[in-house]
C-alpha atoms as a PDB file:
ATOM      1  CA  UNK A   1      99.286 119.901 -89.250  1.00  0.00           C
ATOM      2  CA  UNK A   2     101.991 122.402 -89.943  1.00  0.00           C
ATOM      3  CA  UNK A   3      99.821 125.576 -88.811  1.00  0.00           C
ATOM      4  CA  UNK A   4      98.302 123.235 -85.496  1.00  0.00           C
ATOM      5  CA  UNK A   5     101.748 122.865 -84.397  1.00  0.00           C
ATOM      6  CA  UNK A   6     103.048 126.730 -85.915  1.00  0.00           C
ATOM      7  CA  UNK A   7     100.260 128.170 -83.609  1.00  0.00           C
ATOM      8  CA  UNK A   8     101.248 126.050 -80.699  1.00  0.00           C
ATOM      9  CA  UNK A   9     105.506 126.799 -80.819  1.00  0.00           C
ATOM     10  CA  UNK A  10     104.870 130.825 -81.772  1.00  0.00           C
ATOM     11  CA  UNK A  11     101.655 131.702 -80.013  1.00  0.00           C
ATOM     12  CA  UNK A  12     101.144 129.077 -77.332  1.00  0.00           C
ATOM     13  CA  UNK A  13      97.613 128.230 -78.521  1.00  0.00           C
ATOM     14  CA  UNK A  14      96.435 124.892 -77.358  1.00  0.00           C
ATOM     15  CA  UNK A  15      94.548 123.428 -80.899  1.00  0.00           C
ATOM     16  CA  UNK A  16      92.475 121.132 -80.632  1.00  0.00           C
ATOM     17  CA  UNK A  17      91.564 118.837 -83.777  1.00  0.00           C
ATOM     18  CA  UNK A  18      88.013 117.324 -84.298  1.00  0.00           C
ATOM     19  CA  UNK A  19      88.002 114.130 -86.569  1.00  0.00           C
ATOM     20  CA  UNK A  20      85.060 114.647 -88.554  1.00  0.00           C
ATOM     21  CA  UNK A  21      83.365 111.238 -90.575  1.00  0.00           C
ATOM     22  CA  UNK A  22      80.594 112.596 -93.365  1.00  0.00           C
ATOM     23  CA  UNK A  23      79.137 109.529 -94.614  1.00  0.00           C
ATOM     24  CA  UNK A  24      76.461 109.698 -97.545  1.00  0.00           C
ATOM     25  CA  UNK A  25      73.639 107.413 -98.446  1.00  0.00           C
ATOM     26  CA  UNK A  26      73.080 108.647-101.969  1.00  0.00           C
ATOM     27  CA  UNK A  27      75.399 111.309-103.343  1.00  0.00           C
ATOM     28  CA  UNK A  28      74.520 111.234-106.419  1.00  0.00           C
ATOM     29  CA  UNK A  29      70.816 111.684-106.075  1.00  0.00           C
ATOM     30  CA  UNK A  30      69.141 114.714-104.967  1.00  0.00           C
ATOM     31  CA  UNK A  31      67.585 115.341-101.198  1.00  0.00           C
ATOM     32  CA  UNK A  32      69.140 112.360 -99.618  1.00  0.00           C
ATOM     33  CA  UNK A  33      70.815 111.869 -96.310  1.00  0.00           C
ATOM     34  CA  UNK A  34      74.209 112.906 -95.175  1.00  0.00           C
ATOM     35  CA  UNK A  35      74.896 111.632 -91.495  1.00  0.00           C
ATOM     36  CA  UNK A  36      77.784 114.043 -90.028  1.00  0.00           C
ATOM     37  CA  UNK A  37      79.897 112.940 -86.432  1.00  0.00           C
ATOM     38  CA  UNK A  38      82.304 114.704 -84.693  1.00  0.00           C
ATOM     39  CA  UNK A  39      85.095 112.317 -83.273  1.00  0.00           C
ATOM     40  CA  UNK A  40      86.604 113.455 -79.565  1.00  0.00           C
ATOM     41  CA  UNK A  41      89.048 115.915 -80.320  1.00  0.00           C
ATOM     42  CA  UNK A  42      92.621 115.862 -79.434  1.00  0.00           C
ATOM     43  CA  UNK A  43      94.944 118.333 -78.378  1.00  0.00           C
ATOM     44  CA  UNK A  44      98.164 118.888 -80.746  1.00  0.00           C
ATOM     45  CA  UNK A  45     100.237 119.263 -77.534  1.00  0.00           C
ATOM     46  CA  UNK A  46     100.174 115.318 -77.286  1.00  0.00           C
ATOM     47  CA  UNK A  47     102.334 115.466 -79.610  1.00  0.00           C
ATOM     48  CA  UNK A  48     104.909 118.665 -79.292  1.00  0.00           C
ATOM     49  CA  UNK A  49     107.309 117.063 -77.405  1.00  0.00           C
ATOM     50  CA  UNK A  50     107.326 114.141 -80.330  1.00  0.00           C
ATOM     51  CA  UNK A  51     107.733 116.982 -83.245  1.00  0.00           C
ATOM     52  CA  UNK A  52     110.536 118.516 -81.525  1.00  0.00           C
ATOM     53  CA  UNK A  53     112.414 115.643 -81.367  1.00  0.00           C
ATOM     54  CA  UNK A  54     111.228 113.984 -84.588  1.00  0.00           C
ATOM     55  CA  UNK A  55     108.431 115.980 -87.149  1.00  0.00           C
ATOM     56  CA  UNK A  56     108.377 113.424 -89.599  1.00  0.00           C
ATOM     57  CA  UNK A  57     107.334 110.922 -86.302  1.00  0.00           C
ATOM     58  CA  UNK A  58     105.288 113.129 -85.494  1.00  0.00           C
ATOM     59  CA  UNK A  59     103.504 113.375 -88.499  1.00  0.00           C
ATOM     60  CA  UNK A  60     102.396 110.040 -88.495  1.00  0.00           C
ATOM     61  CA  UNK A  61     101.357 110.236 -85.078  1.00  0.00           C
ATOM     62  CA  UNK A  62      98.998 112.837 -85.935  1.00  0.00           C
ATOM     63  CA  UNK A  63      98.082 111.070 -89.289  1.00  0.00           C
ATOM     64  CA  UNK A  64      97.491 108.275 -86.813  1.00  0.00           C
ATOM     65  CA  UNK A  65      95.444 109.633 -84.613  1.00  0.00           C
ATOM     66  CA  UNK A  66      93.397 111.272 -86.937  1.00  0.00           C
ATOM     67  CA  UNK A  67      92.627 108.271 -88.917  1.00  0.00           C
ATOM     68  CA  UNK A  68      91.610 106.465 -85.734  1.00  0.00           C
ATOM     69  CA  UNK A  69      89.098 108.752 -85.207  1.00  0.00           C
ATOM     70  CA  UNK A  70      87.694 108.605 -88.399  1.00  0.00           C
ATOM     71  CA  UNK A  71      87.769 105.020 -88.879  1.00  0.00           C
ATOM     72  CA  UNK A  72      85.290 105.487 -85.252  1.00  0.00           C
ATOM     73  CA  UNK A  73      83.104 107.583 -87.407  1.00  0.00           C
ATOM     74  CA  UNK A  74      82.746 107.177 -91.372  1.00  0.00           C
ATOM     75  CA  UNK A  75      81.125 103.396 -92.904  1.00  0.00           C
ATOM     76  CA  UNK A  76      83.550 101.342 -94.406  1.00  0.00           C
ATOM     77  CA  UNK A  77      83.574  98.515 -97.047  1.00  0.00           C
ATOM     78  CA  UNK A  78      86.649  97.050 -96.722  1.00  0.00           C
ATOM     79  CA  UNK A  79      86.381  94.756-100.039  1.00  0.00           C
ATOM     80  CA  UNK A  80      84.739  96.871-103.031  1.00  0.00           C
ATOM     81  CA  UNK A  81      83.561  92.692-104.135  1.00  0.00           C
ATOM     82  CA  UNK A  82      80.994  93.404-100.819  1.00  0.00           C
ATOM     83  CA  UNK A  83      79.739  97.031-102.231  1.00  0.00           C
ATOM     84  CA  UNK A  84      76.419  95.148-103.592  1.00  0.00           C
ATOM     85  CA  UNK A  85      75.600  93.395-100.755  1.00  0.00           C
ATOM     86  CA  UNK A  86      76.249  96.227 -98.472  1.00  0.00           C
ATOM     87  CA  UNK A  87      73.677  98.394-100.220  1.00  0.00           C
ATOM     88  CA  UNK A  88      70.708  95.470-100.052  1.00  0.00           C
ATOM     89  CA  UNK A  89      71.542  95.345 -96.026  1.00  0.00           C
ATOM     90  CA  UNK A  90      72.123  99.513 -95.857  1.00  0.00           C
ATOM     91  CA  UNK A  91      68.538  99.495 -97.738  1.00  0.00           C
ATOM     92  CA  UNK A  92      67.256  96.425 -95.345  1.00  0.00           C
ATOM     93  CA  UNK A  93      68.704  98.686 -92.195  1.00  0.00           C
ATOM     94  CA  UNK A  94      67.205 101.702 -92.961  1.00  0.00           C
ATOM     95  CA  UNK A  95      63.871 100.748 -93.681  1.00  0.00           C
ATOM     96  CA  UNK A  96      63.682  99.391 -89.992  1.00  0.00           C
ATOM     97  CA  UNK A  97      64.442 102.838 -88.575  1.00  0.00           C
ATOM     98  CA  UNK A  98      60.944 104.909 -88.550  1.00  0.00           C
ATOM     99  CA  UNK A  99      61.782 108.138 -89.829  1.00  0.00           C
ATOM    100  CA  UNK A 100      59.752 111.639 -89.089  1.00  0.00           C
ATOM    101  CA  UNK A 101      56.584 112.807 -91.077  1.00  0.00           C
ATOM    102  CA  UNK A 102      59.257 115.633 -91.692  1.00  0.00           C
ATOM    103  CA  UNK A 103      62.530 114.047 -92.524  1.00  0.00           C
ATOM    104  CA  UNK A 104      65.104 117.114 -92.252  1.00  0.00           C
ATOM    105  CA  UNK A 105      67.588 115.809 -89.496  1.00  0.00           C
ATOM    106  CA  UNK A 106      68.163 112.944 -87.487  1.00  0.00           C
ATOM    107  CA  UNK A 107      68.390 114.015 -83.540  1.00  0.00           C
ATOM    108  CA  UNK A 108      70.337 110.853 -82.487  1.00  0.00           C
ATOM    109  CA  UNK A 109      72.950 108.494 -83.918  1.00  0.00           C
ATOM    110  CA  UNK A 110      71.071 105.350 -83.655  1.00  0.00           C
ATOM    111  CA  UNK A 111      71.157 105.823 -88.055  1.00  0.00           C
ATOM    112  CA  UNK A 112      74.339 105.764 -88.174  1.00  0.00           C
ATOM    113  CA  UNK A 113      75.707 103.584 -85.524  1.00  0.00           C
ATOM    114  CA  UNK A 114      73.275 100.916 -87.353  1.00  0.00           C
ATOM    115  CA  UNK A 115      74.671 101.197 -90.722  1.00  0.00           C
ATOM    116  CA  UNK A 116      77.889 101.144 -89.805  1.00  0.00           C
ATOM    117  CA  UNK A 117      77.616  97.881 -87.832  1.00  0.00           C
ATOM    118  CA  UNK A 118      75.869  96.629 -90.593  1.00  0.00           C
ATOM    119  CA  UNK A 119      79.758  96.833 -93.187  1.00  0.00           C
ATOM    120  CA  UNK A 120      81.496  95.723 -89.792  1.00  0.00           C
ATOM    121  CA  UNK A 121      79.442  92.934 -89.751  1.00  0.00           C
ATOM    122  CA  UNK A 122      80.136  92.243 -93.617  1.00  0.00           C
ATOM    123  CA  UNK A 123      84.102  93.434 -93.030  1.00  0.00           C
ATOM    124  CA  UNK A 124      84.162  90.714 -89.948  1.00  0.00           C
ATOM    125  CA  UNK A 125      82.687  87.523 -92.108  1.00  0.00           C
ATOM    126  CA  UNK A 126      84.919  88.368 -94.884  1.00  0.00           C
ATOM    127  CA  UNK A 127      87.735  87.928 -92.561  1.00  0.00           C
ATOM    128  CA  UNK A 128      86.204  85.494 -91.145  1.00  0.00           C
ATOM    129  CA  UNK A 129      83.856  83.361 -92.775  1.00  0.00           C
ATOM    130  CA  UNK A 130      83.966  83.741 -96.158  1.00  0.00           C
ATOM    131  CA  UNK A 131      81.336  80.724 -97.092  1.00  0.00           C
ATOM    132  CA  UNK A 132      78.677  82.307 -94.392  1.00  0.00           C
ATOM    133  CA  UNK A 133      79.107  85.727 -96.451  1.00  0.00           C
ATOM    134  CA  UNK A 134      78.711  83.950 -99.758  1.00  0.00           C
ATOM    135  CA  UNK A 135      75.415  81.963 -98.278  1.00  0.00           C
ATOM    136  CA  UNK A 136      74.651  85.703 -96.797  1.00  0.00           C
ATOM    137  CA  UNK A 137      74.845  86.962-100.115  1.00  0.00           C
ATOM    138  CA  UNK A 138      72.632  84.766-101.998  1.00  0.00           C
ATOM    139  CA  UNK A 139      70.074  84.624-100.007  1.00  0.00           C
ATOM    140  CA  UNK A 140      69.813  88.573 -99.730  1.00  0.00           C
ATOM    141  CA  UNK A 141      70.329  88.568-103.549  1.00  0.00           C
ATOM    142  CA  UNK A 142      67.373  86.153-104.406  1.00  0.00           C
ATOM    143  CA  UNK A 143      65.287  88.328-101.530  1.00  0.00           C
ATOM    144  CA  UNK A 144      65.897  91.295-103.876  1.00  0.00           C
ATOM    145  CA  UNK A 145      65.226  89.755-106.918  1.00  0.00           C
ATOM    146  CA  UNK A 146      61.772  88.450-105.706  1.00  0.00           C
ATOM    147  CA  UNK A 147      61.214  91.865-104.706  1.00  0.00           C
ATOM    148  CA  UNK A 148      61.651  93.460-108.046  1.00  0.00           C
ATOM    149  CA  UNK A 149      60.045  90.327-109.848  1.00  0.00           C
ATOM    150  CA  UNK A 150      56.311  91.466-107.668  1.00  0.00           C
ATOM    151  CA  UNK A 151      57.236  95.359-108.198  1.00  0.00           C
ATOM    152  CA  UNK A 152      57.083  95.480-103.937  1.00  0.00           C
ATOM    153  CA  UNK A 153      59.388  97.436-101.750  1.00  0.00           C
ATOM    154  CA  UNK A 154      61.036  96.568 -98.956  1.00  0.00           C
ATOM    155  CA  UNK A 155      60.188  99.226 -97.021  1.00  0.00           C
ATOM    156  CA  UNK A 156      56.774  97.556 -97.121  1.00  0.00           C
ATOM    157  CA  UNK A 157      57.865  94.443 -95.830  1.00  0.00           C
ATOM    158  CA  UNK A 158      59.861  96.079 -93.266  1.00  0.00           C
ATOM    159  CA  UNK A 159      57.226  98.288 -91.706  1.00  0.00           C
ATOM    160  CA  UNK A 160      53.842 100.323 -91.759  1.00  0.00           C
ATOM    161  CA  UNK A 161      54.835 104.021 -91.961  1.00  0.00           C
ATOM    162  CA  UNK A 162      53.261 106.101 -89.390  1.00  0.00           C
ATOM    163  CA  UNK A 163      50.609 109.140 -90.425  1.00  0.00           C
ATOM    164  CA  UNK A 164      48.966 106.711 -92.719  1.00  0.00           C
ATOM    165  CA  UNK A 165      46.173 108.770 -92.786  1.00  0.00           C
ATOM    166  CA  UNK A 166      47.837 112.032 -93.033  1.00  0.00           C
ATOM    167  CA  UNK A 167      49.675 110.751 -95.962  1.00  0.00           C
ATOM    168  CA  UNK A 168      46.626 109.909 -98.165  1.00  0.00           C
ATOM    169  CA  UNK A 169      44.891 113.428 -96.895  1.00  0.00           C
ATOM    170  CA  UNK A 170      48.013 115.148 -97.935  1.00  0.00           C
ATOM    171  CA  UNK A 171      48.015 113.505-101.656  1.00  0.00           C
ATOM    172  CA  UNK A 172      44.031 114.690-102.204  1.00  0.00           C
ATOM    173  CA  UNK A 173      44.336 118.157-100.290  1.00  0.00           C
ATOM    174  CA  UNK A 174      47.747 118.911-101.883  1.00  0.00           C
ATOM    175  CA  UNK A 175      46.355 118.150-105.702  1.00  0.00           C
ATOM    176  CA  UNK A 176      46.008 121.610-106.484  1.00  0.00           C
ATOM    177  CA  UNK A 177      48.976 123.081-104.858  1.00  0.00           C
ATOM    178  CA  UNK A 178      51.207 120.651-106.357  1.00  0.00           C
ATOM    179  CA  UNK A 179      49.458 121.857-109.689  1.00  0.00           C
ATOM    180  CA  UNK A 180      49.766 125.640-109.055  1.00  0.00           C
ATOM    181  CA  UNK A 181      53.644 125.124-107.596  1.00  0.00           C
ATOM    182  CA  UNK A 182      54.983 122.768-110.725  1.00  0.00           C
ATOM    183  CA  UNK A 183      53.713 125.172-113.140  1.00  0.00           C
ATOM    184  CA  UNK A 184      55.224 128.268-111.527  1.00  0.00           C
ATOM    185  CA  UNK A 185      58.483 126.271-111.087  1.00  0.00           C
ATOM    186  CA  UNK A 186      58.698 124.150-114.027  1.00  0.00           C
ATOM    187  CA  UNK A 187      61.905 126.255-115.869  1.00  0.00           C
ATOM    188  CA  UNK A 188      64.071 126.623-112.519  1.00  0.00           C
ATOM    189  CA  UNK A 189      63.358 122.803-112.170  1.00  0.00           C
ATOM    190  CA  UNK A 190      63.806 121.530-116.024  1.00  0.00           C
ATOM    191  CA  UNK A 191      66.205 123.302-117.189  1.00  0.00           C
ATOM    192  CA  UNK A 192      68.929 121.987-114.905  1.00  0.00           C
ATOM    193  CA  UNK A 193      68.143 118.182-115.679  1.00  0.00           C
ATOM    194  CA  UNK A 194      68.218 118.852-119.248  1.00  0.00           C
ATOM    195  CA  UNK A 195      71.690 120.724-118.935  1.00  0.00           C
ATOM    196  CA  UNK A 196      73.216 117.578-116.611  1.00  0.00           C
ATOM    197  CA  UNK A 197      71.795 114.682-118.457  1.00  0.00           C
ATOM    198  CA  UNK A 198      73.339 116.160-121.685  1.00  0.00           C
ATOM    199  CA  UNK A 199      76.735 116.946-119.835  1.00  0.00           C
ATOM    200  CA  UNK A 200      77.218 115.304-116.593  1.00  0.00           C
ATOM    201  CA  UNK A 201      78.912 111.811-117.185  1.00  0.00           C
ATOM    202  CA  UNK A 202      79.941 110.499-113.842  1.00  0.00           C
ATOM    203  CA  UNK A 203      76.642 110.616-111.757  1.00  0.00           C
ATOM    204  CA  UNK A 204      78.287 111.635-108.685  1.00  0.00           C
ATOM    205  CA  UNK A 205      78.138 115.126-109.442  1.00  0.00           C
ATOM    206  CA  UNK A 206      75.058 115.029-110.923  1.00  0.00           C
ATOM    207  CA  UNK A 207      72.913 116.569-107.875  1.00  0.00           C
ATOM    208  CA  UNK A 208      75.711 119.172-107.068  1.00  0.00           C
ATOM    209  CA  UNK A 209      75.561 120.740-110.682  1.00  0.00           C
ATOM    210  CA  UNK A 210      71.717 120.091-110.739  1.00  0.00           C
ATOM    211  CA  UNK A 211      71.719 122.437-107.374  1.00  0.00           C
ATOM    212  CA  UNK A 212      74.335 124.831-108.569  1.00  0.00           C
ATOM    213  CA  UNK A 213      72.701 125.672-111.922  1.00  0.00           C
ATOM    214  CA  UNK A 214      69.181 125.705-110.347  1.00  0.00           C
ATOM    215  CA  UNK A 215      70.199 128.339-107.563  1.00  0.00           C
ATOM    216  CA  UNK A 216      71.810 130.339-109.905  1.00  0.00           C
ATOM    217  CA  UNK A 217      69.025 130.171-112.105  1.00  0.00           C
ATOM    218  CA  UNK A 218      66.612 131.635-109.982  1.00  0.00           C
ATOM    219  CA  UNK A 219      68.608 134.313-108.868  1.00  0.00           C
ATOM    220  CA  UNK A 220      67.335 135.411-112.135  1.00  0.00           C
ATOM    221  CA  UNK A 221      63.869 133.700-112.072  1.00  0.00           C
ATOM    222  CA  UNK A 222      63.224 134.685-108.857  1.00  0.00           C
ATOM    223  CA  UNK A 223      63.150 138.391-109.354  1.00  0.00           C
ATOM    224  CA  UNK A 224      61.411 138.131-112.496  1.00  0.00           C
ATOM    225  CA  UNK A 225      58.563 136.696-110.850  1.00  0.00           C
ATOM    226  CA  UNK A 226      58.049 138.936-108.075  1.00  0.00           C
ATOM    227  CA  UNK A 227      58.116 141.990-110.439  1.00  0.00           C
ATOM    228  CA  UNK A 228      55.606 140.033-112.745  1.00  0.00           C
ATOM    229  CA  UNK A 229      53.223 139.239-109.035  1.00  0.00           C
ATOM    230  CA  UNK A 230      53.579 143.039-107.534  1.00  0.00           C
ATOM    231  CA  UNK A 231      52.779 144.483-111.311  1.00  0.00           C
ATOM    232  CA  UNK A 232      49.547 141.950-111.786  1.00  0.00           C
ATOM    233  CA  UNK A 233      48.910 142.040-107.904  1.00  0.00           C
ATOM    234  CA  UNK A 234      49.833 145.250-106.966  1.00  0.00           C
ATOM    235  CA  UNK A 235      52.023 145.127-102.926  1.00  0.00           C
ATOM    236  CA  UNK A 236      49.382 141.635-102.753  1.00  0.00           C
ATOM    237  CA  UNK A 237      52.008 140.496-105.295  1.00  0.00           C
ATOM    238  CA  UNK A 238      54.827 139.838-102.956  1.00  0.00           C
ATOM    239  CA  UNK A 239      53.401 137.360-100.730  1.00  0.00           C
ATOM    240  CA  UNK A 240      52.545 135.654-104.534  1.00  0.00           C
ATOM    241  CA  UNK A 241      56.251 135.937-105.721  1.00  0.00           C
ATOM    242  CA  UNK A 242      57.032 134.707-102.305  1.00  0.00           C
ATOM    243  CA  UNK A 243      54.410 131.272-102.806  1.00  0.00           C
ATOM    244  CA  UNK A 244      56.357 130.298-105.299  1.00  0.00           C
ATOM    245  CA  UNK A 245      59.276 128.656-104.264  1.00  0.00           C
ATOM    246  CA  UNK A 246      57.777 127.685-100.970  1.00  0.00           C
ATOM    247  CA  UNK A 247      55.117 125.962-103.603  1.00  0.00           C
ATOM    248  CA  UNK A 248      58.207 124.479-105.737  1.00  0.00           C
ATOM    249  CA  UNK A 249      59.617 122.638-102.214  1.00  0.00           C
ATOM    250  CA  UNK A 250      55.882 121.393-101.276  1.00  0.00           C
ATOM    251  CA  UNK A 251      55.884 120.107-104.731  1.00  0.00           C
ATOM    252  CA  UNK A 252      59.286 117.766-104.051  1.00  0.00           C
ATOM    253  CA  UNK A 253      57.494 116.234-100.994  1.00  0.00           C
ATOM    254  CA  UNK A 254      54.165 115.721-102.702  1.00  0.00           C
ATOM    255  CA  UNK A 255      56.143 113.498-105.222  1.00  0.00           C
ATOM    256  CA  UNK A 256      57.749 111.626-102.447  1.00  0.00           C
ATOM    257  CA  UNK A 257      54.351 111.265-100.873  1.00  0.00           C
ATOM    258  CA  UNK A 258      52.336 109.836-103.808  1.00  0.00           C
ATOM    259  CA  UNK A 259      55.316 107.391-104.956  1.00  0.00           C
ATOM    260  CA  UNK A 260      55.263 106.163-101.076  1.00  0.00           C
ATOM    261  CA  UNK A 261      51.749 105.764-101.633  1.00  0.00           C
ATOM    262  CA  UNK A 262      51.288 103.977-104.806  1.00  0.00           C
ATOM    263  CA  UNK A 263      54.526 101.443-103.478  1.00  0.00           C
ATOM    264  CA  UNK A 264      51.626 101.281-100.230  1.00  0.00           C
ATOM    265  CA  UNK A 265      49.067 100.545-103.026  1.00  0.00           C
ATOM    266  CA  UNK A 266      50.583  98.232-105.046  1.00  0.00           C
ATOM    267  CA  UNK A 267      51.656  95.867-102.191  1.00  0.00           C
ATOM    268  CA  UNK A 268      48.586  95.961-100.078  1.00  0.00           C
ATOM    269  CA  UNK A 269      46.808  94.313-103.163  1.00  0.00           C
ATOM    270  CA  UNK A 270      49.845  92.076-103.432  1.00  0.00           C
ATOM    271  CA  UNK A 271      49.163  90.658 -99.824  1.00  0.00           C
ATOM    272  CA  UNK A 272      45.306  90.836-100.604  1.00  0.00           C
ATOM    273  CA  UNK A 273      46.070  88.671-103.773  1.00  0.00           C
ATOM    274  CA  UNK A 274      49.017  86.678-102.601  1.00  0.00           C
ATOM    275  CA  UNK A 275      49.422  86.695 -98.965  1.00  0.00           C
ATOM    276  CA  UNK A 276      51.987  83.537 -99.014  1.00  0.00           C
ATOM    277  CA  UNK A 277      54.281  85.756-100.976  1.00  0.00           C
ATOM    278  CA  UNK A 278      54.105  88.194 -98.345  1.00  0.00           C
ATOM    279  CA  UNK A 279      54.689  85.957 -95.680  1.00  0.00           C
ATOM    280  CA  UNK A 280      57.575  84.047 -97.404  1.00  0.00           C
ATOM    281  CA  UNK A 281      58.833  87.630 -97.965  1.00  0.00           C
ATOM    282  CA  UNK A 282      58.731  88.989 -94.305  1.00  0.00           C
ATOM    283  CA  UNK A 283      60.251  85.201 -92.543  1.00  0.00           C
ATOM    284  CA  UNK A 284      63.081  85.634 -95.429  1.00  0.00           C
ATOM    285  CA  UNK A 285      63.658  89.084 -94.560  1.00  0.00           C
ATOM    286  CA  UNK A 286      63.722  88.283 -90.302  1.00  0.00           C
ATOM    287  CA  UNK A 287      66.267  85.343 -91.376  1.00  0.00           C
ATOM    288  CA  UNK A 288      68.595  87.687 -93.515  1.00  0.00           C
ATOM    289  CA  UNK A 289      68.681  90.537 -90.714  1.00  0.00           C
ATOM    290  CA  UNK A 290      68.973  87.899 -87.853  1.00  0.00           C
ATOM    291  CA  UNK A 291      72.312  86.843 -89.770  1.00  0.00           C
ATOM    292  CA  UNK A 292      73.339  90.352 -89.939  1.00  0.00           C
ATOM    293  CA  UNK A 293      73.298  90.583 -86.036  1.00  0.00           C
ATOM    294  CA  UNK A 294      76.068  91.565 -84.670  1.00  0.00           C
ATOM    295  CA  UNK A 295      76.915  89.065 -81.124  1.00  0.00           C
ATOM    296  CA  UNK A 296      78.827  90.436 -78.309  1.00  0.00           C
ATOM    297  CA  UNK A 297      81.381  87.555 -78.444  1.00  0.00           C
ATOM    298  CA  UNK A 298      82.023  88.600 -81.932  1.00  0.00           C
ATOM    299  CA  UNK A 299      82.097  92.335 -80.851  1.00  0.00           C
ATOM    300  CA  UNK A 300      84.758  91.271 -78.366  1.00  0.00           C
ATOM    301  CA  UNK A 301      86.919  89.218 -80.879  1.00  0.00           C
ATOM    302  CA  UNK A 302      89.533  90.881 -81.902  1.00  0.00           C
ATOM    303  CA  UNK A 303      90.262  91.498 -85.494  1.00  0.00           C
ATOM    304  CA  UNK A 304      92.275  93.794 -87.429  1.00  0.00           C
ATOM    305  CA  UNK A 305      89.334  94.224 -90.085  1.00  0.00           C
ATOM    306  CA  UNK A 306      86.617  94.874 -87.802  1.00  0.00           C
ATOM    307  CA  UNK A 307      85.676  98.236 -86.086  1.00  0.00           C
ATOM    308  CA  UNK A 308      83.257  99.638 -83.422  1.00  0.00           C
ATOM    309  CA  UNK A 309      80.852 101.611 -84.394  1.00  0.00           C
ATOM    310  CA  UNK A 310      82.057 104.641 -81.729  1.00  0.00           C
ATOM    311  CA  UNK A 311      79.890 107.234 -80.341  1.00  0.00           C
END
């Protein structure tokens, strides 16, 4: 705040400050989302009058105004007692959004704005009514529980993933290039799990050492391989050394793709088997998420613990 309001008083600059909210599905495990915002900015000449009469006011004014903007943008559980049920509805939410064949970015914030009124909605019957959010919480807890008694997911119950087809073609056609690219990256993509599971305790920073030791790693491997391709393979050699980490990637999202699959496989023979389970699954499921709704009158009420999900 000190340099805003230093480059305002001795150079006239007009700074503007962006609230930023970075909110994380799964830190801890590698290749999963991060949903960035930017809040509207604000312009530290709001408050230069305020700092010349008072800093320390004015301080808090800006500490103010930059935690309103970030309370617009990042997810909040307000009670840590709420964390579990949070992530069954976070999981429930999610699975209703259809994502891309090609899951790099999301070009709208339709994720986010969902998850987040999904822990207002938890924040607001806390405050509220706790004995609805207890009744919410066993019934989402049993839901879960049957879930991971019949090995089914709920992404199943949730949806059909589109590309179907392309998904099953991709697991036959892709056989021997997943083959070829685990092989040629099985050090680079080893030795880092071996190094964090023996010396990584907290699992939060268990996918940022896993990345940091496998970059650096091949930086040297890397190299190596391309003088091994262009010796073998003469100047063919360098579009081998360059297959082989575009082969290591293709071999992360053939293992997504054949897990997805065999969840597919596993609970298509489930309904074929036991359809009632299915069915009591999904109208359990459409009862959980139609408590989770948010209502306008509720949106209106005001409460101290609950937030809008901004923009």
């Amino acid at each position: 705040m000190g340099m805003a309001f230093g480059a305002e008083e001795q150079h006239g600059l007009d700074v503007h400050i962006v609230p930023v909210g970075i909110n994380y599905t799964y830190p801890a495990d590698f290749r999963k989302e991060v949903l960035i915002n930017f809040d509207d900015p604000f312009s530290i000449r709001e408050l230069t009058d305020l700092h010349k009469a008072n800093p320390a006011k004015a301080l808090l004014a800006f500490n103010e105004k930059v935690e309103a903007g970030l309370k617009r943008q990042v997810i909040i559980v307000n009670d840590p007692a709420n964390d579990n049920i949070a992530e069954q509805l976070l999981v429930m939410g999610r699975n209703n959004v259809v994502l891309p064949f090609f899951k790099w970015r999301f070009d709208s914030d339709e994720r986010r704005m969902l998850e987040k009124d999904i822990c207002d909605r938890i924040n607001t019957l806390a405050a509220s009514s706790p004995e609805s959010l207890e009744t919410l919480k066993e019934k989402t807890g049993s839901y879960f529980s049957l879930l991971k008694k019949e090995h089914i997911m709920d992404q199943n119950i949730a949806r059909k993933l589109d590309y179907g087809f392309l998904r099953y073609l991709t697991v036959i056609l892709g056989l021997p290039v997943f083959i070829a690219g685990y092989l040629a990256n099985l050090l680079p993509f080893i030795i880092p799990g071996i190094i964090c599971k023996t010396f990584i305790r907290d699992p939060r920073f268990f996918s940022s050492v896993y990345i940091g030791i496998g970059t650096m790693l091949y930086l040297i491997y890397f190299p190596i391989v391309m003088g091994l391709s262009v010796w073998v393979f003469g100047w063919y050699g360098i579009l081998v050394g360059f297959a082989v980490p575009l082969s290591g990637y293709l071999v992360l999202f053939y293992m997504e793709i054949i897990a997805e699959r065999l969840r597919t496989l596993l609970y298509w023979i489930k309904k074929v088997s036991n359809p009632e389970l299915i069915e009591n699954l999904a109208r359990i499921r459409v009862e959980i998420m139609s408590d989770v709704r948010v209502s306008e009158a509720e949106l209106n009420r005001p409460n101290p613990l609950y937030r809008g999900s901004g923009s």
